[in-house]
C-alpha atoms as a PDB file:
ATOM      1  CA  UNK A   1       2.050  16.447-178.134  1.00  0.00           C
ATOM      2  CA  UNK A   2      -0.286  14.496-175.775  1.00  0.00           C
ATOM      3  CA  UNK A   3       0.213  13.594-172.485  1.00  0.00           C
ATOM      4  CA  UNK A   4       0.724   9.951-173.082  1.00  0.00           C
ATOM      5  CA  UNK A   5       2.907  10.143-176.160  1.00  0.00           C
ATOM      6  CA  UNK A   6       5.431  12.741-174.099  1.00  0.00           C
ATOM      7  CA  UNK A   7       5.531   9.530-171.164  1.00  0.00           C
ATOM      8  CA  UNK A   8       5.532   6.459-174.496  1.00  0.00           C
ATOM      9  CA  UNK A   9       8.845   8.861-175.848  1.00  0.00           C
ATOM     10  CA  UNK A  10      10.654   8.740-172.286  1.00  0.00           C
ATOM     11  CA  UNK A  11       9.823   5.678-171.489  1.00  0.00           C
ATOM     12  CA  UNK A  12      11.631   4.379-175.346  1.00  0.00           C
ATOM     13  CA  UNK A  13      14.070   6.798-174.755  1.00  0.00           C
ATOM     14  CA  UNK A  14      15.375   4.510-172.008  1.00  0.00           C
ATOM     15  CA  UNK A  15      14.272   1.243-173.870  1.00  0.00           C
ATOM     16  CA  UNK A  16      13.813   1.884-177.563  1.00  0.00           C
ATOM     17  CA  UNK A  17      12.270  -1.540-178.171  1.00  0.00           C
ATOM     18  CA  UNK A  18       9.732  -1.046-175.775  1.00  0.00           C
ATOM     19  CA  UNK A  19       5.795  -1.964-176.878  1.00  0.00           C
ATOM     20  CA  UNK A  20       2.141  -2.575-175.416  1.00  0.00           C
ATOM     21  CA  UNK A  21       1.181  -5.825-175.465  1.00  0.00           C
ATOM     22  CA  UNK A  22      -1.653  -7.835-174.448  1.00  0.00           C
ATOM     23  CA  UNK A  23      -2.338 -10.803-172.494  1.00  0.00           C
ATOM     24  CA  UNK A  24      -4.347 -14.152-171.874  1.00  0.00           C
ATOM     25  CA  UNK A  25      -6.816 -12.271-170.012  1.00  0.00           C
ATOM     26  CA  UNK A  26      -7.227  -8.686-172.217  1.00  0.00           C
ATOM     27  CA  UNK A  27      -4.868  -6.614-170.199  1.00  0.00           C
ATOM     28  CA  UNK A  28      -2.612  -4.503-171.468  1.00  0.00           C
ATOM     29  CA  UNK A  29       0.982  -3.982-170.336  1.00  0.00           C
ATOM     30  CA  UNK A  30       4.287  -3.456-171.767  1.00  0.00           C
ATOM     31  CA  UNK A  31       6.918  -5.571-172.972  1.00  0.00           C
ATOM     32  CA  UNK A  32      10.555  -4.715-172.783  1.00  0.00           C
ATOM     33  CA  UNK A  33      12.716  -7.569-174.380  1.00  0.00           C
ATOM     34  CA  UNK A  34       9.959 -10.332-173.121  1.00  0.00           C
ATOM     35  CA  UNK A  35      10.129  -9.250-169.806  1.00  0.00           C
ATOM     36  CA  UNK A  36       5.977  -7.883-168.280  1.00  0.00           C
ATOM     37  CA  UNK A  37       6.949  -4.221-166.457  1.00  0.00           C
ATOM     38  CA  UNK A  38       3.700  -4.848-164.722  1.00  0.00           C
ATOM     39  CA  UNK A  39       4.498  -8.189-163.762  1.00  0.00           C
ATOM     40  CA  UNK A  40       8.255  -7.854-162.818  1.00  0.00           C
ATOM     41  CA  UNK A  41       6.823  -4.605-160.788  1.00  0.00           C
ATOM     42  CA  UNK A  42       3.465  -6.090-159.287  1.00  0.00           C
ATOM     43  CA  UNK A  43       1.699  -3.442-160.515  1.00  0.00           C
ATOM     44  CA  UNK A  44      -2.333  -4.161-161.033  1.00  0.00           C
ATOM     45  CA  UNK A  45      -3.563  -5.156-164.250  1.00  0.00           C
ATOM     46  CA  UNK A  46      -4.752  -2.498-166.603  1.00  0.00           C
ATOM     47  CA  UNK A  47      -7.221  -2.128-169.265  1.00  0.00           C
ATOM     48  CA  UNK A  48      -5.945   1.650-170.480  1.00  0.00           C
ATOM     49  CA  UNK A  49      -3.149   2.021-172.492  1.00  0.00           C
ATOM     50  CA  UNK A  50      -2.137   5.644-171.256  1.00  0.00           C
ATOM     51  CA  UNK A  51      -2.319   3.880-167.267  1.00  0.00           C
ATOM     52  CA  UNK A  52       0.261   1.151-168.760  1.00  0.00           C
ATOM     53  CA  UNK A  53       2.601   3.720-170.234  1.00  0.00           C
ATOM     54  CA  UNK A  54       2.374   5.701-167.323  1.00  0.00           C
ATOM     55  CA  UNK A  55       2.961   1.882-165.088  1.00  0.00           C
ATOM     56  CA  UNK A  56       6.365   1.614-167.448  1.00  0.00           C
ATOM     57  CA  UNK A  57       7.273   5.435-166.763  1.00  0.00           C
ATOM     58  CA  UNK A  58       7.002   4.516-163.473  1.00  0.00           C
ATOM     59  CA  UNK A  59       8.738   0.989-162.998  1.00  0.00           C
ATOM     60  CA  UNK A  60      11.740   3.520-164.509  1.00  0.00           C
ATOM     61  CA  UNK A  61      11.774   5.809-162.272  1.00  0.00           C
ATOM     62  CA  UNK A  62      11.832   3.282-159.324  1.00  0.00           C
ATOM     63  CA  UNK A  63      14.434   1.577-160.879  1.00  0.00           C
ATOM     64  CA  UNK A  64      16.738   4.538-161.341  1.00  0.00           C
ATOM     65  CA  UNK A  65      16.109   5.521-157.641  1.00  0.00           C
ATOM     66  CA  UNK A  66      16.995   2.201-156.549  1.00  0.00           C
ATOM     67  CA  UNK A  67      20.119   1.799-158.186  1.00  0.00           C
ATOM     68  CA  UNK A  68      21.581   5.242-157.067  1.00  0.00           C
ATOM     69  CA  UNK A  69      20.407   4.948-153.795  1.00  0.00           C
ATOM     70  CA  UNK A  70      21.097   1.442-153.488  1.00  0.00           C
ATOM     71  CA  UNK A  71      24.166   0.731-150.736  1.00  0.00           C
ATOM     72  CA  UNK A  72      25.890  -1.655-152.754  1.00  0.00           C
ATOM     73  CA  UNK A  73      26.402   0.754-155.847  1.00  0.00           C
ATOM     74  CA  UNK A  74      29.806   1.857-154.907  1.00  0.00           C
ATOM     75  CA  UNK A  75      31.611  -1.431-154.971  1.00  0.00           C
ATOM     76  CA  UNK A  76      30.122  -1.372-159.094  1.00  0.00           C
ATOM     77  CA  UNK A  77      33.129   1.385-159.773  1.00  0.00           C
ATOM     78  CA  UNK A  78      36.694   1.658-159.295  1.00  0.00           C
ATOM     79  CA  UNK A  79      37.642   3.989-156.713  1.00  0.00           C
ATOM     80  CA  UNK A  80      40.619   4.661-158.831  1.00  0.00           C
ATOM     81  CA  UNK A  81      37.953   5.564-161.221  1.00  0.00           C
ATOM     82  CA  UNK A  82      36.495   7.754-159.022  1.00  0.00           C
ATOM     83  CA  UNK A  83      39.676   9.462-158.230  1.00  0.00           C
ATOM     84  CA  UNK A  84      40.522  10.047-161.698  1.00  0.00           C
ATOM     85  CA  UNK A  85      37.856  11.697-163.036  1.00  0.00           C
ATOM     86  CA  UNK A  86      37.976  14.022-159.969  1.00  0.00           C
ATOM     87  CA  UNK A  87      41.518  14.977-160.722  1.00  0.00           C
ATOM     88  CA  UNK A  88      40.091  15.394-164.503  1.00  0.00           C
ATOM     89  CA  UNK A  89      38.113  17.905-163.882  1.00  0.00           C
ATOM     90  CA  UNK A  90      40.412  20.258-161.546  1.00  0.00           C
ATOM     91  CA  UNK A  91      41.390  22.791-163.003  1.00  0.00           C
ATOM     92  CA  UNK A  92      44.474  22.721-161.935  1.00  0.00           C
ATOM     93  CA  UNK A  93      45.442  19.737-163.834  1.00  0.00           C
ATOM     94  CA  UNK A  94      49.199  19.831-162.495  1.00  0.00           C
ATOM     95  CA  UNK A  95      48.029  19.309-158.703  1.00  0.00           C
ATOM     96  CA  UNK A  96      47.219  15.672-158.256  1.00  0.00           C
ATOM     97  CA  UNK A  97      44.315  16.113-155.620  1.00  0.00           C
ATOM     98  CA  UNK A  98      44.950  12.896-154.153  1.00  0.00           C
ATOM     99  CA  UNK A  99      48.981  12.345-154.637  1.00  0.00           C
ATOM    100  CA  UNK A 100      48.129   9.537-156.421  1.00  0.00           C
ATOM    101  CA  UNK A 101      48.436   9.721-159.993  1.00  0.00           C
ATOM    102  CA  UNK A 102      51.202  11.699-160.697  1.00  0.00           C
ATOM    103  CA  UNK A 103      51.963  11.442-164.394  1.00  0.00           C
ATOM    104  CA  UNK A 104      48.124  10.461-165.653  1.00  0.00           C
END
């Protein structure tokens, strides 16, 4: 397995529907559900397919960082949630850890 098909197969592992495209002016870049990686990410235009996979490996990566890094991710889950699955995985499952949920 090449190089480029090992970064196409991660990069539709993520987004299945996920294809090379061309535009007006001959460059290649890749569409996922009509939206331009390259354009959404300002990367630079590219003639090369295997530099436009490797663009759309790399608009996922940033976007993964961002989101788990990003300060505002907490307030996207419950902190019951949280608290939950902690108690979940004790193994003590008849000590609440937090004295909160008693008879979950």
């Amino acid at each position: 397995m090449t190089d480029t098909e090992k970064i196409i197969n991660r990069v539709k592992k993520k987004f299945p529907d996920a294809k090379i495209l061309f535009d007006f002016e001959k460059n290649l870049y890749i569409d996922i559900n009509g939206m331009n990686l390259s354009e959404h990410h300002l990367f630079p235009p590219t003639k090369d397919p295997h530099r436009a996979w490797e663009l759309a490996e790399i608009s996922l990566k940033m976007t993964q960082n961002f989101n788990r890094t990003h300060p505002m991710r907490t307030e996207l889950y419950s902190s019951n949630d949280k608290k939950k699955r902690i108690n979940k995985r004790r193994k003590n499952k008849n000590m609440d850890y937090f004295g909160l949920f008693e008879n979950d």
